[in-house]
C-alpha atoms as a PDB file:
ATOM      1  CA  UNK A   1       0.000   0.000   0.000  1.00  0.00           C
ATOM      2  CA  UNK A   2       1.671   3.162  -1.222  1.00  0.00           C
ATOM      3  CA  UNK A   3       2.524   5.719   1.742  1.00  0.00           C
ATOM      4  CA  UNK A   4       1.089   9.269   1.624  1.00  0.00           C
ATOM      5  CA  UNK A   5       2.765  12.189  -0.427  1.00  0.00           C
ATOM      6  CA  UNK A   6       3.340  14.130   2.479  1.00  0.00           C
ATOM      7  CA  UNK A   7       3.798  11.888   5.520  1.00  0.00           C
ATOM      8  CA  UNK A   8       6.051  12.976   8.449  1.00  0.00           C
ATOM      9  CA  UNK A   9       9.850  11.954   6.972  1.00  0.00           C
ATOM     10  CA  UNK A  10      12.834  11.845   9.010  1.00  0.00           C
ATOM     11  CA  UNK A  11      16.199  11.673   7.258  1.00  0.00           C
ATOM     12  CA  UNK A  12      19.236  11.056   9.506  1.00  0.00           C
ATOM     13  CA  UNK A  13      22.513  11.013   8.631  1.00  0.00           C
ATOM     14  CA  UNK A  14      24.811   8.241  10.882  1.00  0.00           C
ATOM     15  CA  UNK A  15      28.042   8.241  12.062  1.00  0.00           C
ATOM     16  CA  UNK A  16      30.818  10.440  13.435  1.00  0.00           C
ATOM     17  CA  UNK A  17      32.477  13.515  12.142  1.00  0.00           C
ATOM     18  CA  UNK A  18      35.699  13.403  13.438  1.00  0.00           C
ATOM     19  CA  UNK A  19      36.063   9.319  11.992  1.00  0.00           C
ATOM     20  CA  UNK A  20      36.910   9.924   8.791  1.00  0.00           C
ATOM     21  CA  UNK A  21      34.715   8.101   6.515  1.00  0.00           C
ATOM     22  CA  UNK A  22      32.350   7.160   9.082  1.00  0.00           C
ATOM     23  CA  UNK A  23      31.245  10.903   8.761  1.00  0.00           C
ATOM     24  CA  UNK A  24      29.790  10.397   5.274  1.00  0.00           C
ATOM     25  CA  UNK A  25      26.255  10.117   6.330  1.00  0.00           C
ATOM     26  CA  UNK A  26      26.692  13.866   7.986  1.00  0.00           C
ATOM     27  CA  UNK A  27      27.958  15.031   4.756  1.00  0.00           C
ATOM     28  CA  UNK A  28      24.948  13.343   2.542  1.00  0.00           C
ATOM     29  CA  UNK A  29      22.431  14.845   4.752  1.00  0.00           C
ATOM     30  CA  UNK A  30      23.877  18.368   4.660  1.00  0.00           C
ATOM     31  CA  UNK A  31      23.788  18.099   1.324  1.00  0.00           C
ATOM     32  CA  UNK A  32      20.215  17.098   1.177  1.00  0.00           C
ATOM     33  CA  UNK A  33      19.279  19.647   3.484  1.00  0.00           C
ATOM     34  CA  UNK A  34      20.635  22.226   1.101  1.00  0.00           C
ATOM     35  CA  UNK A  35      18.682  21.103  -1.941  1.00  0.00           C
ATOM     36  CA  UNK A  36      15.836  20.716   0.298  1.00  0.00           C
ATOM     37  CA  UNK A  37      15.990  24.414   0.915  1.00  0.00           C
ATOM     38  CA  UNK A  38      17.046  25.393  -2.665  1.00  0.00           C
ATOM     39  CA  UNK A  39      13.777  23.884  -3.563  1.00  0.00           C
ATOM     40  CA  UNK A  40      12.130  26.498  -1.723  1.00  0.00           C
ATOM     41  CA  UNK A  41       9.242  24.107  -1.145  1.00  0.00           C
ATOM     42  CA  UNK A  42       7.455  23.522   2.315  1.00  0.00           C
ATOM     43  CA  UNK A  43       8.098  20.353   3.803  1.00  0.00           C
ATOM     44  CA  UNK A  44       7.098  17.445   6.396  1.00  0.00           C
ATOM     45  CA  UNK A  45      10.681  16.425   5.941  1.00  0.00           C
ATOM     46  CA  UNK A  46      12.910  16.882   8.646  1.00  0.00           C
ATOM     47  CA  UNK A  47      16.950  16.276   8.001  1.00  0.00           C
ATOM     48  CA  UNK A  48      18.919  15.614  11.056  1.00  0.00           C
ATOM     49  CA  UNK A  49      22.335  14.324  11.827  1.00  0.00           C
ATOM     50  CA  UNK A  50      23.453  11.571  14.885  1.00  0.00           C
ATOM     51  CA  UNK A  51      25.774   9.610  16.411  1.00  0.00           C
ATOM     52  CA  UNK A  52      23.284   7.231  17.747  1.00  0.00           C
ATOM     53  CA  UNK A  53      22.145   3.458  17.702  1.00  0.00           C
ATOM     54  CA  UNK A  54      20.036   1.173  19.110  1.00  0.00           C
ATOM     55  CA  UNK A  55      17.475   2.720  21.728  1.00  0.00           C
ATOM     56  CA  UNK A  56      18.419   6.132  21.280  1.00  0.00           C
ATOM     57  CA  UNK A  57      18.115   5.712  17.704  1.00  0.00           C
ATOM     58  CA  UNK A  58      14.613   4.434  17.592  1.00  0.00           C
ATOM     59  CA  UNK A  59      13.396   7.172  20.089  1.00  0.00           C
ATOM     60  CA  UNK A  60      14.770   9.669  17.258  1.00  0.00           C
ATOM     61  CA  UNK A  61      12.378   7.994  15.202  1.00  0.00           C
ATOM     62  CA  UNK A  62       9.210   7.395  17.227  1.00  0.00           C
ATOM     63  CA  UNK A  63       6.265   9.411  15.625  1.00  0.00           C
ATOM     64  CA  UNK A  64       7.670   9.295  11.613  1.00  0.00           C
ATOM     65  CA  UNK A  65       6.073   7.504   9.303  1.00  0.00           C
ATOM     66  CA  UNK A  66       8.805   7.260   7.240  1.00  0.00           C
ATOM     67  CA  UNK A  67      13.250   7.070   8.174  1.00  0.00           C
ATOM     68  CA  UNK A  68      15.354   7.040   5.984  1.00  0.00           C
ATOM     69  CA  UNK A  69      19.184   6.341   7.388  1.00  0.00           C
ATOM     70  CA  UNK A  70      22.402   7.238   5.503  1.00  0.00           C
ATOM     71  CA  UNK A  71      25.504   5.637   7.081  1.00  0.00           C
ATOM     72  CA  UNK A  72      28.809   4.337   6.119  1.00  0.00           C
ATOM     73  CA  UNK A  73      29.246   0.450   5.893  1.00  0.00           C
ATOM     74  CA  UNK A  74      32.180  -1.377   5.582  1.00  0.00           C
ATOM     75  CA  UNK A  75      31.053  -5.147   4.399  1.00  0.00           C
ATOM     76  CA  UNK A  76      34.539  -5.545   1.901  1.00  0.00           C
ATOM     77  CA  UNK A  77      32.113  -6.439  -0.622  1.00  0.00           C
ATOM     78  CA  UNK A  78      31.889  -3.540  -2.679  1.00  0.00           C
ATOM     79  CA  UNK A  79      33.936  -0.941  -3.835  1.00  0.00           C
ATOM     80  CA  UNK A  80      34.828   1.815  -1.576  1.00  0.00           C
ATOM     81  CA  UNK A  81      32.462   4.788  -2.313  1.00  0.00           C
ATOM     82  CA  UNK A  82      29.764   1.890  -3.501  1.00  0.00           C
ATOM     83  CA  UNK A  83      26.189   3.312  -2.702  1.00  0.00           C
ATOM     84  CA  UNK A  84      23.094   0.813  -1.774  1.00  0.00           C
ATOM     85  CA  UNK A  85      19.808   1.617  -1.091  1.00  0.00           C
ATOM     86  CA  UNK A  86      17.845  -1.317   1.123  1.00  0.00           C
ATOM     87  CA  UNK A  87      15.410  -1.352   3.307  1.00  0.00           C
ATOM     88  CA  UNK A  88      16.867  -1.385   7.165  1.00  0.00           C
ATOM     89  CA  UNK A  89      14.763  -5.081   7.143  1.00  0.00           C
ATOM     90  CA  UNK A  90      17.128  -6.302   4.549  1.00  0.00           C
ATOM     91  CA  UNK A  91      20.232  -5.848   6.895  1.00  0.00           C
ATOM     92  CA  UNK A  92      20.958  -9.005   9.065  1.00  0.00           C
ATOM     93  CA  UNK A  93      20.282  -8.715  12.854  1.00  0.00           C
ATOM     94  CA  UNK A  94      23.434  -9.289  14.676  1.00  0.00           C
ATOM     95  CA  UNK A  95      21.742  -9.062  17.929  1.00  0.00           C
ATOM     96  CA  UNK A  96      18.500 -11.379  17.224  1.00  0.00           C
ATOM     97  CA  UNK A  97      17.641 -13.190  20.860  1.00  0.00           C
ATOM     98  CA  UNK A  98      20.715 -11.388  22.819  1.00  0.00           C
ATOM     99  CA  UNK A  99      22.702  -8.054  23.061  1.00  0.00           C
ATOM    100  CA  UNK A 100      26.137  -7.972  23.007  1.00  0.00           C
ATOM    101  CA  UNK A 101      25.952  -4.855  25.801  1.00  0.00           C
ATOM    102  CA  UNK A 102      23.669  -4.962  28.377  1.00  0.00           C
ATOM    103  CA  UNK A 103      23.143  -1.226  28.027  1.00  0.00           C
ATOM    104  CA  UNK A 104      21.655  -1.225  24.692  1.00  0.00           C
ATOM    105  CA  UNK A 105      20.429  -3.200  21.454  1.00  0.00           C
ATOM    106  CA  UNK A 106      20.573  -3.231  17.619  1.00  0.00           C
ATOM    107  CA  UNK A 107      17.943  -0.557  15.976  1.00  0.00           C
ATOM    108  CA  UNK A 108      15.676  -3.563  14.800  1.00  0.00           C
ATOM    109  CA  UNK A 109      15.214  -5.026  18.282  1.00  0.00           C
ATOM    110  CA  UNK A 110      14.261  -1.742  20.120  1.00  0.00           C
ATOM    111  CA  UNK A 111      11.836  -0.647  17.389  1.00  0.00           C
ATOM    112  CA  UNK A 112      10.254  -4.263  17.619  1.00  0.00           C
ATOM    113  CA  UNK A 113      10.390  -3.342  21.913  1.00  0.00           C
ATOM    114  CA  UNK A 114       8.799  -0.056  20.866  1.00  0.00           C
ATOM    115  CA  UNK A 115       5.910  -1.338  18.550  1.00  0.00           C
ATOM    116  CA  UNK A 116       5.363  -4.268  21.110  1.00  0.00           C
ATOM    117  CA  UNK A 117       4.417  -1.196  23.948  1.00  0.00           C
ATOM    118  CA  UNK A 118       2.971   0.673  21.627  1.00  0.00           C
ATOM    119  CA  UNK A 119       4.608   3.378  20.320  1.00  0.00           C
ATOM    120  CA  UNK A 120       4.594   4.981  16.788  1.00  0.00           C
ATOM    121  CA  UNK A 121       7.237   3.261  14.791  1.00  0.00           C
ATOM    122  CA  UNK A 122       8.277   4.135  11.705  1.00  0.00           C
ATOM    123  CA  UNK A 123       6.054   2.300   9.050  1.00  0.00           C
ATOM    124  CA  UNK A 124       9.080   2.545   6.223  1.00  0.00           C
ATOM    125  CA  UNK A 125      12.781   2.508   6.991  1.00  0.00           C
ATOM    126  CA  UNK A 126      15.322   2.547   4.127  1.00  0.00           C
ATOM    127  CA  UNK A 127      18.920   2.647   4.172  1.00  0.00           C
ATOM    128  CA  UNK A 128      21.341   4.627   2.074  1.00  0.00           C
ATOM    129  CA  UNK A 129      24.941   3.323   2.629  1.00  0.00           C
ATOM    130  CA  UNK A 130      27.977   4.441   1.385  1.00  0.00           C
ATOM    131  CA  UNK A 131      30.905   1.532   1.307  1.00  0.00           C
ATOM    132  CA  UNK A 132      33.763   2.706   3.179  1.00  0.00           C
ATOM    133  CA  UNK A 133      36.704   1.756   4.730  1.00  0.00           C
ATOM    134  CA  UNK A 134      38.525   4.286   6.946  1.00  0.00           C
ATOM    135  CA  UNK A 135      36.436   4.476   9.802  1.00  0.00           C
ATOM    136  CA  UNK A 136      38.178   4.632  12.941  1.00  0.00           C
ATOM    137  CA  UNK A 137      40.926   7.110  12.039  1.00  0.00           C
ATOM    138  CA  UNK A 138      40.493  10.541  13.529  1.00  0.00           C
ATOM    139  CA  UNK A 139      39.649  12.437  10.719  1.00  0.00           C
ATOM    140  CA  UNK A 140      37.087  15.359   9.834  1.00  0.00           C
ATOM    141  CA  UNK A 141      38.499  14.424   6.068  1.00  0.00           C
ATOM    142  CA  UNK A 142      36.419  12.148   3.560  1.00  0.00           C
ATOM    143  CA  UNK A 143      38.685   9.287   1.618  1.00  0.00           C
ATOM    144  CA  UNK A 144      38.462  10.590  -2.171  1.00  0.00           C
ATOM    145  CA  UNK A 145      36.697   6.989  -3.061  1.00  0.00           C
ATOM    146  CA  UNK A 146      33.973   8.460  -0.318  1.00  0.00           C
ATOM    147  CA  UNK A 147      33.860  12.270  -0.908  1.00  0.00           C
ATOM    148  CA  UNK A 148      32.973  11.729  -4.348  1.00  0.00           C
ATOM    149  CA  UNK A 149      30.366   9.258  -3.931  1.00  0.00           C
ATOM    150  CA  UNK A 150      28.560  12.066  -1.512  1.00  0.00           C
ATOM    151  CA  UNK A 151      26.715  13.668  -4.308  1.00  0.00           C
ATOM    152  CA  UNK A 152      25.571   9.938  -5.956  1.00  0.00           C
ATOM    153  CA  UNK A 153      23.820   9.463  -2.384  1.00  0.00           C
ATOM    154  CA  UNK A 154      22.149  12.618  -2.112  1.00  0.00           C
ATOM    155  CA  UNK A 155      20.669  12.147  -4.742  1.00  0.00           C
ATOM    156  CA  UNK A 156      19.425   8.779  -3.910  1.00  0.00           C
ATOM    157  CA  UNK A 157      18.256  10.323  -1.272  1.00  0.00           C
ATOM    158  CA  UNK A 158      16.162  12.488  -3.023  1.00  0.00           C
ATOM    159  CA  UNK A 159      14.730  10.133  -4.822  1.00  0.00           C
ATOM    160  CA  UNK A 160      13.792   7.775  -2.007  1.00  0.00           C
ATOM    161  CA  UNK A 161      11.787  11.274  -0.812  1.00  0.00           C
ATOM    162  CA  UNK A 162       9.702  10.892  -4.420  1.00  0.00           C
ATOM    163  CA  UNK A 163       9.739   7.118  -4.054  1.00  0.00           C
ATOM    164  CA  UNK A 164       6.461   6.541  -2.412  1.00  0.00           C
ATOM    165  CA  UNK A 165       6.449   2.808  -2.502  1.00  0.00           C
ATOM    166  CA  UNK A 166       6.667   0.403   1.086  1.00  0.00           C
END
């Protein structure tokens, strides 16, 4: 059943800044914030950027109908600077059954915790992710291989925003 045109959207862009390539998703959202503006049409699309997970990342996302999360990933099976769009039920659940940290969970398990007490989950969640593989350097700089795959996800992005399919 298609969602509606203008549903509540969050976009978030994951990761850390100051981690080199793991700041890509910062970078993609900025960028769709800007072309959301240049647009110069109103919005129920709100652009934010996080360095969350788990529980705090699902109580970012309580009352949206639609998420859509732009991260790095680093599976080695793609080209560095590949860009995938999925939805976040595509990705594997590491954390099915257990946790490895008794202080928090994988995003899948608290938003099934959330539905199960009733909250508002988000009724679409896709995934932009940008292959990378410097991630744990300190760094506020992109890889090249990263940087210039920035402008292929906004615009992925963008078109998720038109996409109006579940």
């Amino acid at each position: 059943m298609p969602l509606p045109k203008n549903m509540k959207t969050l976009i978030i862009g994951l990761g850390n800044p100051i981690l080199g390539d793991d700041g890509v998703g910062w970078k993609v959202a900025e960028g769709v914030r800007r072309q959301l503006a240049a647009s110069g049409k109103r919005s129920s699309v709100e652009v934010d950027c996080a360095s969350l997970g788990g529980l705090s990342l699902m109580e970012r996302m309580l009352g949206y109908q639609r998420v859509i999360l732009v991260d790095s990933m680093e599976t080695g099976q793609s080209p560095e600077g590949s860009v995938k769009v999925f939805p976040l039920a595509a990705l594997p659940n590491p954390m099915e059954g257990h946790s490895t940290s008794i202080h928090d969970t994988s995003l899948m398990n608290a938003l099934q915790a959330a539905q199960a007490i009733g909250e508002s989950i988000p009724k679409q969640v896709d995934v932009v992710a940008i292959e990378a593989k410097n991630v744990r350097d300190f760094s506020e700089e992109l890889s090249p291989a990263v940087s210039s795959a920035v402008p292929l996800a906004t615009r992925k992005v963008l078109k998720l925003l038109k996409d109006k399919i579940v």
